[in-house]
Structures are given as structure tokens and as C-alpha cells.
PDB file of N, CA and C in Angstrom:
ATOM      1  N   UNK A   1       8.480   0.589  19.400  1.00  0.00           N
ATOM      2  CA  UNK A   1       7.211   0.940  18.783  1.00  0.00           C
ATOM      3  C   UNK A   1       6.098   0.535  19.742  1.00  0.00           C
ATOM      4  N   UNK A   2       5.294   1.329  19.986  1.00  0.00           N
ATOM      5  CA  UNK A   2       4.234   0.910  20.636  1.00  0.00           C
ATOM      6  C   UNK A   2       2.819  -0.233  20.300  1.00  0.00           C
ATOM      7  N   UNK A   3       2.398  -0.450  20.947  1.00  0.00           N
ATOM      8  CA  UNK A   3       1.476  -1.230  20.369  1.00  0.00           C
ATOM      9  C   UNK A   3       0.483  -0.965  19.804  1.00  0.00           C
ATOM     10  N   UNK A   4      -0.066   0.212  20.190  1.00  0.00           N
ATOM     11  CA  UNK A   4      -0.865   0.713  19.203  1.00  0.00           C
ATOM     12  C   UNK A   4      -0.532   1.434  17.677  1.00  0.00           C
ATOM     13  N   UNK A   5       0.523   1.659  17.649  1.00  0.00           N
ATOM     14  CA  UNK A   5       1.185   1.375  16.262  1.00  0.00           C
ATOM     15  C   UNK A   5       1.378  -0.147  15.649  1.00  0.00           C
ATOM     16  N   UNK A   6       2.041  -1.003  16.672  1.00  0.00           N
ATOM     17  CA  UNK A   6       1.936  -2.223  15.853  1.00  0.00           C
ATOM     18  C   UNK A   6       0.675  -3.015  15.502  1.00  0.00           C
ATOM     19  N   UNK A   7      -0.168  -2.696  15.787  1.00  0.00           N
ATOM     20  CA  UNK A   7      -1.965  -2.702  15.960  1.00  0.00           C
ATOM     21  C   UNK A   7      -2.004  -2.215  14.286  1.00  0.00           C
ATOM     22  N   UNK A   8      -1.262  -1.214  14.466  1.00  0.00           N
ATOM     23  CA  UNK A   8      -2.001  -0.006  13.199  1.00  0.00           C
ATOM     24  C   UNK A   8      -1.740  -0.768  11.728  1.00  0.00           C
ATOM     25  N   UNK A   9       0.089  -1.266  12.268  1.00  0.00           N
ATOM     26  CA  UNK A   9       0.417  -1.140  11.115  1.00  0.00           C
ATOM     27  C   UNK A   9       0.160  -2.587  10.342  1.00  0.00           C
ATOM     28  N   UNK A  10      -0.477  -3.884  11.701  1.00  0.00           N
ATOM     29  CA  UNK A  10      -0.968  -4.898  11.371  1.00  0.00           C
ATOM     30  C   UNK A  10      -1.937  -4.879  10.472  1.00  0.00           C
ATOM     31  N   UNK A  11      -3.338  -4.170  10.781  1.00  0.00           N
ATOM     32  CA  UNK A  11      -4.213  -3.311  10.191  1.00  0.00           C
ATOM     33  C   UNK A  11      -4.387  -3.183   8.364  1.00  0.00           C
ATOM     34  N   UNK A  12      -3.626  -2.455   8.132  1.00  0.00           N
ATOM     35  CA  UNK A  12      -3.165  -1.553   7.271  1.00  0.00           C
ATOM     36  C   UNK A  12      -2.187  -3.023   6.418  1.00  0.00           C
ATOM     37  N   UNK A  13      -1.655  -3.919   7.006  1.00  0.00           N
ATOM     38  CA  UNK A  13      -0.617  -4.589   6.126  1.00  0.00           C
ATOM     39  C   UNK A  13      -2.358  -5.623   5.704  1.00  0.00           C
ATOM     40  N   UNK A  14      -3.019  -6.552   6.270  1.00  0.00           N
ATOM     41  CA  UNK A  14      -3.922  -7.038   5.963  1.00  0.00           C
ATOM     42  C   UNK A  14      -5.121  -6.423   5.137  1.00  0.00           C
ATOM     43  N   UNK A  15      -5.424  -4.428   5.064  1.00  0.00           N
ATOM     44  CA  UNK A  15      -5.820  -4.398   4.381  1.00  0.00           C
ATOM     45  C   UNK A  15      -5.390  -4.561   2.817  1.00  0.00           C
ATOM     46  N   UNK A  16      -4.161  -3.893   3.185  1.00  0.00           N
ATOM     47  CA  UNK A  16      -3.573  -4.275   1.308  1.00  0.00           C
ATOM     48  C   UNK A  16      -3.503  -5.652   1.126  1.00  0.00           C
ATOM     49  N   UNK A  17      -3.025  -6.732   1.934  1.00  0.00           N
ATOM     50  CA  UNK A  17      -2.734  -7.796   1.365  1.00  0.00           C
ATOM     51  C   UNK A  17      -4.624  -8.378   0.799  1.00  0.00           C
ATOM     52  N   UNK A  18      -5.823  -7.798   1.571  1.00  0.00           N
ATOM     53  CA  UNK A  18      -7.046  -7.830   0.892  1.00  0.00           C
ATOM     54  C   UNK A  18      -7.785  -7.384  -0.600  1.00  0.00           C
ATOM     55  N   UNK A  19      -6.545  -6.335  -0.114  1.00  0.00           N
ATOM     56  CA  UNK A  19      -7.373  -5.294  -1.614  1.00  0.00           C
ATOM     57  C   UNK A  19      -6.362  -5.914  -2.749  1.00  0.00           C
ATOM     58  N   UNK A  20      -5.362  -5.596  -2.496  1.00  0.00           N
ATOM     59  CA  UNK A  20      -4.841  -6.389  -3.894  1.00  0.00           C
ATOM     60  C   UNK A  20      -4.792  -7.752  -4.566  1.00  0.00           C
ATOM     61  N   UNK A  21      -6.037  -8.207  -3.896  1.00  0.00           N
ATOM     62  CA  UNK A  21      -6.415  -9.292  -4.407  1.00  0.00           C
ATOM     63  C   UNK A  21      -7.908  -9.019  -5.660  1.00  0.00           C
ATOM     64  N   UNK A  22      -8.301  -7.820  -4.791  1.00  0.00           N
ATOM     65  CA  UNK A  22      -8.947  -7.459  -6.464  1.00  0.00           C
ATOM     66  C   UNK A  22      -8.151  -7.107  -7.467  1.00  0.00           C
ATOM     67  N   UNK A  23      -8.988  -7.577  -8.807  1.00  0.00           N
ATOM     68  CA  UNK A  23      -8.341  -7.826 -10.154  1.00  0.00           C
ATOM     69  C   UNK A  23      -8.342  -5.888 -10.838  1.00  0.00           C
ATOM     70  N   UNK A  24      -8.404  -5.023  -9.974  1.00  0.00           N
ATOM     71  CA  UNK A  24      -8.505  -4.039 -10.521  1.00  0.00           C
ATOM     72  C   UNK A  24      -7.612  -2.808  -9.504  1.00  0.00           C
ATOM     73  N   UNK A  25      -6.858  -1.807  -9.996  1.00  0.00           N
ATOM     74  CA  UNK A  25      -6.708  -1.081  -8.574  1.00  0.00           C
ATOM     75  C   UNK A  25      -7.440   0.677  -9.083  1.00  0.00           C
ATOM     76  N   UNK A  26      -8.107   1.216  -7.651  1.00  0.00           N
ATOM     77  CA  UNK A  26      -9.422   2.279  -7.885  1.00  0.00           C
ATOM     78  C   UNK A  26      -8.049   3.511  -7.875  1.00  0.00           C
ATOM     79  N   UNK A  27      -9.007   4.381  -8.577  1.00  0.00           N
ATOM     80  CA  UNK A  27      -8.501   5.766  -7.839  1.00  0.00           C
ATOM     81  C   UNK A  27      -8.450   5.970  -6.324  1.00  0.00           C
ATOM     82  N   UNK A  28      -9.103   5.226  -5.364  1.00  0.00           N
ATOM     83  CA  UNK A  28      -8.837   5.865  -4.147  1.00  0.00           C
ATOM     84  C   UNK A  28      -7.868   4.846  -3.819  1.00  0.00           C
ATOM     85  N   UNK A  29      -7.769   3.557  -4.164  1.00  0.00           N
ATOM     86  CA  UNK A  29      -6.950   2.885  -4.306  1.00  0.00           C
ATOM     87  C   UNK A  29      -5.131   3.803  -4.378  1.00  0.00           C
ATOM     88  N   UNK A  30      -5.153   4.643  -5.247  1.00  0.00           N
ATOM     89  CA  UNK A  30      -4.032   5.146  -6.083  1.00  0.00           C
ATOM     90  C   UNK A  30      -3.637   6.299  -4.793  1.00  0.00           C
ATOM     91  N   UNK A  31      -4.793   6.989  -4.560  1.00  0.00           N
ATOM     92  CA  UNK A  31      -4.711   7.894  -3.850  1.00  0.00           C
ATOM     93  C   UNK A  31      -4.106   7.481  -2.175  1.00  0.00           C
ATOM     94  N   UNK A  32      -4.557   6.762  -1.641  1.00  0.00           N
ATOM     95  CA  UNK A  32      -4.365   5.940  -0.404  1.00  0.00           C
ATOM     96  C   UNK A  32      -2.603   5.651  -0.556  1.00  0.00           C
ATOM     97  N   UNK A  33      -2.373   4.932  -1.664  1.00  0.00           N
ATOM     98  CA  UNK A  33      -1.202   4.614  -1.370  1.00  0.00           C
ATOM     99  C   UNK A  33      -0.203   5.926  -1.720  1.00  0.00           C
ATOM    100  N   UNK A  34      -0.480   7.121  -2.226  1.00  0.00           N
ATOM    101  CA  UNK A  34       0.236   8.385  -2.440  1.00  0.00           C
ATOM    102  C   UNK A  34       0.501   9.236  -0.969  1.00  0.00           C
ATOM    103  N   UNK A  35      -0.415   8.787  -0.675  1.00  0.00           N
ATOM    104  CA  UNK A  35      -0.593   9.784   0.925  1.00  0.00           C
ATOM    105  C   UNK A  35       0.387   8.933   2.275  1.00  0.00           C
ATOM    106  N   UNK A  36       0.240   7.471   1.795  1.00  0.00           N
ATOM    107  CA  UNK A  36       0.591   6.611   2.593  1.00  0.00           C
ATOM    108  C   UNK A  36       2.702   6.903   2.379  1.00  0.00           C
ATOM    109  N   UNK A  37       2.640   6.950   0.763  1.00  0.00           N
ATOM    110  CA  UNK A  37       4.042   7.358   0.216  1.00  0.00           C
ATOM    111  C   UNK A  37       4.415   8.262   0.925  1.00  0.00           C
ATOM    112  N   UNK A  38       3.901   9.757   1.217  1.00  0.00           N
ATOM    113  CA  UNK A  38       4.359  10.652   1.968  1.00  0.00           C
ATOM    114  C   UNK A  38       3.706  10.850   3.366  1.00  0.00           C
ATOM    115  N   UNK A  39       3.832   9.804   4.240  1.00  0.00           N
ATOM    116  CA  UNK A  39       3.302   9.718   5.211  1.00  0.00           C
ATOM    117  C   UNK A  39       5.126  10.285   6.590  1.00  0.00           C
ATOM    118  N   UNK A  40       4.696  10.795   7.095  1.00  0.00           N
ATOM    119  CA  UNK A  40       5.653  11.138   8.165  1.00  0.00           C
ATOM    120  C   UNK A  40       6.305   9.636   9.221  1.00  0.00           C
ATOM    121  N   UNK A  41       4.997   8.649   9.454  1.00  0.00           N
ATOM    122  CA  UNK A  41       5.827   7.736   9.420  1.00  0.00           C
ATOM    123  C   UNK A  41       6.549   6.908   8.874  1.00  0.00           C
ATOM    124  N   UNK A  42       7.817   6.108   9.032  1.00  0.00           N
ATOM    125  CA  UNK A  42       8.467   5.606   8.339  1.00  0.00           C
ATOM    126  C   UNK A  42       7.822   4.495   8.054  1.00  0.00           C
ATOM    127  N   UNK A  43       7.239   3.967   8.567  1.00  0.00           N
ATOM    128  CA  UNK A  43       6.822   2.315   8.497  1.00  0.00           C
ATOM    129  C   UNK A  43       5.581   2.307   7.348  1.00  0.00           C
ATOM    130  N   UNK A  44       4.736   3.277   7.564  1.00  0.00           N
ATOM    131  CA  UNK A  44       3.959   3.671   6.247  1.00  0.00           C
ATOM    132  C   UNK A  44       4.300   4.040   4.994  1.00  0.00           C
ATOM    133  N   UNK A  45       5.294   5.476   5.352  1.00  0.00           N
ATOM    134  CA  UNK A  45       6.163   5.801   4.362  1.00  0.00           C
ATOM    135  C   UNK A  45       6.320   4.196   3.361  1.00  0.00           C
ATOM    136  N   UNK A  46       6.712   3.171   3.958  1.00  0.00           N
ATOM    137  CA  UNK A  46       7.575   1.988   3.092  1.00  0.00           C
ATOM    138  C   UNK A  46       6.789   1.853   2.889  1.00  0.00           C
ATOM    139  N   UNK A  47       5.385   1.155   3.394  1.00  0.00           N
ATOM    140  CA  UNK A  47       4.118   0.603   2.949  1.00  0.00           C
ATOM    141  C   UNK A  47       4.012   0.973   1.057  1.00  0.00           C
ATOM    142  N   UNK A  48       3.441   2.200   1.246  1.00  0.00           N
ATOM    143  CA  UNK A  48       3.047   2.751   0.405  1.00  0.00           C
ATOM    144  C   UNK A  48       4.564   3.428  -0.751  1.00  0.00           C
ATOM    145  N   UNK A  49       5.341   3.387  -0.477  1.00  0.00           N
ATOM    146  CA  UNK A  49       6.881   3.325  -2.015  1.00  0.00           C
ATOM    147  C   UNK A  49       6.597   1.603  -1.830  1.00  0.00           C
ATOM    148  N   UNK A  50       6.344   0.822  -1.116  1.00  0.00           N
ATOM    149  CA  UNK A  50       6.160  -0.790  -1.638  1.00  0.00           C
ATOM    150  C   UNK A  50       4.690  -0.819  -2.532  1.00  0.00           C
ATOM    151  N   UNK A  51       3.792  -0.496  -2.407  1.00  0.00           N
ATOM    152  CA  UNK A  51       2.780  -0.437  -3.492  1.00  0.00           C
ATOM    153  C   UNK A  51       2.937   0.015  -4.107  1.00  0.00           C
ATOM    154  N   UNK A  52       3.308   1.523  -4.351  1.00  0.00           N
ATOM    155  CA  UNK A  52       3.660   1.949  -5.508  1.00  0.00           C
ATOM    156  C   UNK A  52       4.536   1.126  -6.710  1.00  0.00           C
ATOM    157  N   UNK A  53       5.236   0.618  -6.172  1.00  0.00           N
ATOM    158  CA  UNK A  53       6.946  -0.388  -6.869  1.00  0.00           C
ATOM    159  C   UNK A  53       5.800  -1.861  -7.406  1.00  0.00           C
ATOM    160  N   UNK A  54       5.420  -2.058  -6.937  1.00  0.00           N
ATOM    161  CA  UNK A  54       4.430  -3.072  -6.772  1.00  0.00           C
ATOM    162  C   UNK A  54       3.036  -2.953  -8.011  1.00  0.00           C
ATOM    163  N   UNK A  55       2.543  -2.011  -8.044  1.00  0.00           N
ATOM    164  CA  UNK A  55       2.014  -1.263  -8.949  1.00  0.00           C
ATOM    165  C   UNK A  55       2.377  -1.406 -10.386  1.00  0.00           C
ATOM    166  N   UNK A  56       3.959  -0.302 -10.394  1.00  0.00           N
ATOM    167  CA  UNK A  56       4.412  -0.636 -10.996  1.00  0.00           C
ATOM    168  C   UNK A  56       4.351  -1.921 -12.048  1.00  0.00           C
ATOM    169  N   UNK A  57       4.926  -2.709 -11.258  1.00  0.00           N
ATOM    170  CA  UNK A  57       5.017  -4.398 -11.560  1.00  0.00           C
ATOM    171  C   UNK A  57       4.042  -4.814 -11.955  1.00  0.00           C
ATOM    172  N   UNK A  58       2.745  -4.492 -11.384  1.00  0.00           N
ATOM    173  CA  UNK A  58       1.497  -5.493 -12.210  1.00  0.00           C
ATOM    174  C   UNK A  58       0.902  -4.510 -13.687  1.00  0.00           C
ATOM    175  N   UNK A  59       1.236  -3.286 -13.268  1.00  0.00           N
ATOM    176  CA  UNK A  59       1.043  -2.678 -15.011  1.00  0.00           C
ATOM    177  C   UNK A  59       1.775  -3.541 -16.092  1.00  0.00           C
ATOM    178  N   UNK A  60       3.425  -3.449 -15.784  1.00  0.00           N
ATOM    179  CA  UNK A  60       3.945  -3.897 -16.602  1.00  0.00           C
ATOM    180  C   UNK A  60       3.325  -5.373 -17.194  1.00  0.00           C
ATOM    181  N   UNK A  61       3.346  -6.045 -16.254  1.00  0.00           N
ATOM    182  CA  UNK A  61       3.074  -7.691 -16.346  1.00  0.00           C
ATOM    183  C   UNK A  61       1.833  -7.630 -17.284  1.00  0.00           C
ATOM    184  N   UNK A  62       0.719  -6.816 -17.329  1.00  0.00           N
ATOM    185  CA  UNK A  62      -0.089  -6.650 -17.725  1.00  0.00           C
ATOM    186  C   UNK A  62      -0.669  -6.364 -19.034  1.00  0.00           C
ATOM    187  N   UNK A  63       0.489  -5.427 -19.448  1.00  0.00           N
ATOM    188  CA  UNK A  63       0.824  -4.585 -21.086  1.00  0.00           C
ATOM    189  C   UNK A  63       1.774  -5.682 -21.696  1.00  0.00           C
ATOM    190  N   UNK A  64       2.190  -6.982 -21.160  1.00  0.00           N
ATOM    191  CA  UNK A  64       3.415  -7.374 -21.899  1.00  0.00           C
ATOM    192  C   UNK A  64       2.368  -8.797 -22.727  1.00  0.00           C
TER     193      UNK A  64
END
């Protein structure tokens, strides 16, 4: 992997670990991680099926 991918994907892991520290998640929020889901790279690809799964998890926790 190059470094400017591992740049990217450093990036991108610190923004989520930022944002999901707000107590709320946005529509672009929702949207970001859908695009990220079907992203052609693999390493994103996971990113984003890991938020989603993740997601998941704090709805539930949430309604219970």
C-alpha cells in the first residue's frame, strides 16, 4: 500500500473515531458511511460495513 493511501486511510480512521464521539449520528453522517460501504477500495469498503455494524449496535443499546 502506498503511503498516500496509508495517509488516507489514517485520515479517515481519526475522523470517525472524532465523529462518533458525538452523541448523535447526521444524515450525512449515514450517507458517508453508505458510500464508504460501497467504496471500490477494500480498506474503506471495511471502514464503512464496520460503521454500519457499529451503528447498528448503538441503536440497539439505545431502544433497550
Amino acid at each position: 500500500m502506498s503511503s498516500e493511501n496509508t495517509s488516507r486511510s489514517k485520515q479517515i480512521r481519526k475522523f470517525f473515531k472524532e465523529y462518533n464521539e458525538a452523541p448523535f449520528i447526521s444524515h450525512e453522517w449515514e450517507e458517508l458511511v453508505e458510500k464508504l460501504s460501497q467504496s471500490d477500495d477494500p480498506k474503506l469498503r471495511q471502514i464503512g460495513l464496520l460503521e454500519s455494524e457499529f451503528k447498528k449496535i448503538r441503536l440497539t443499546a439505545l431502544t433497550r
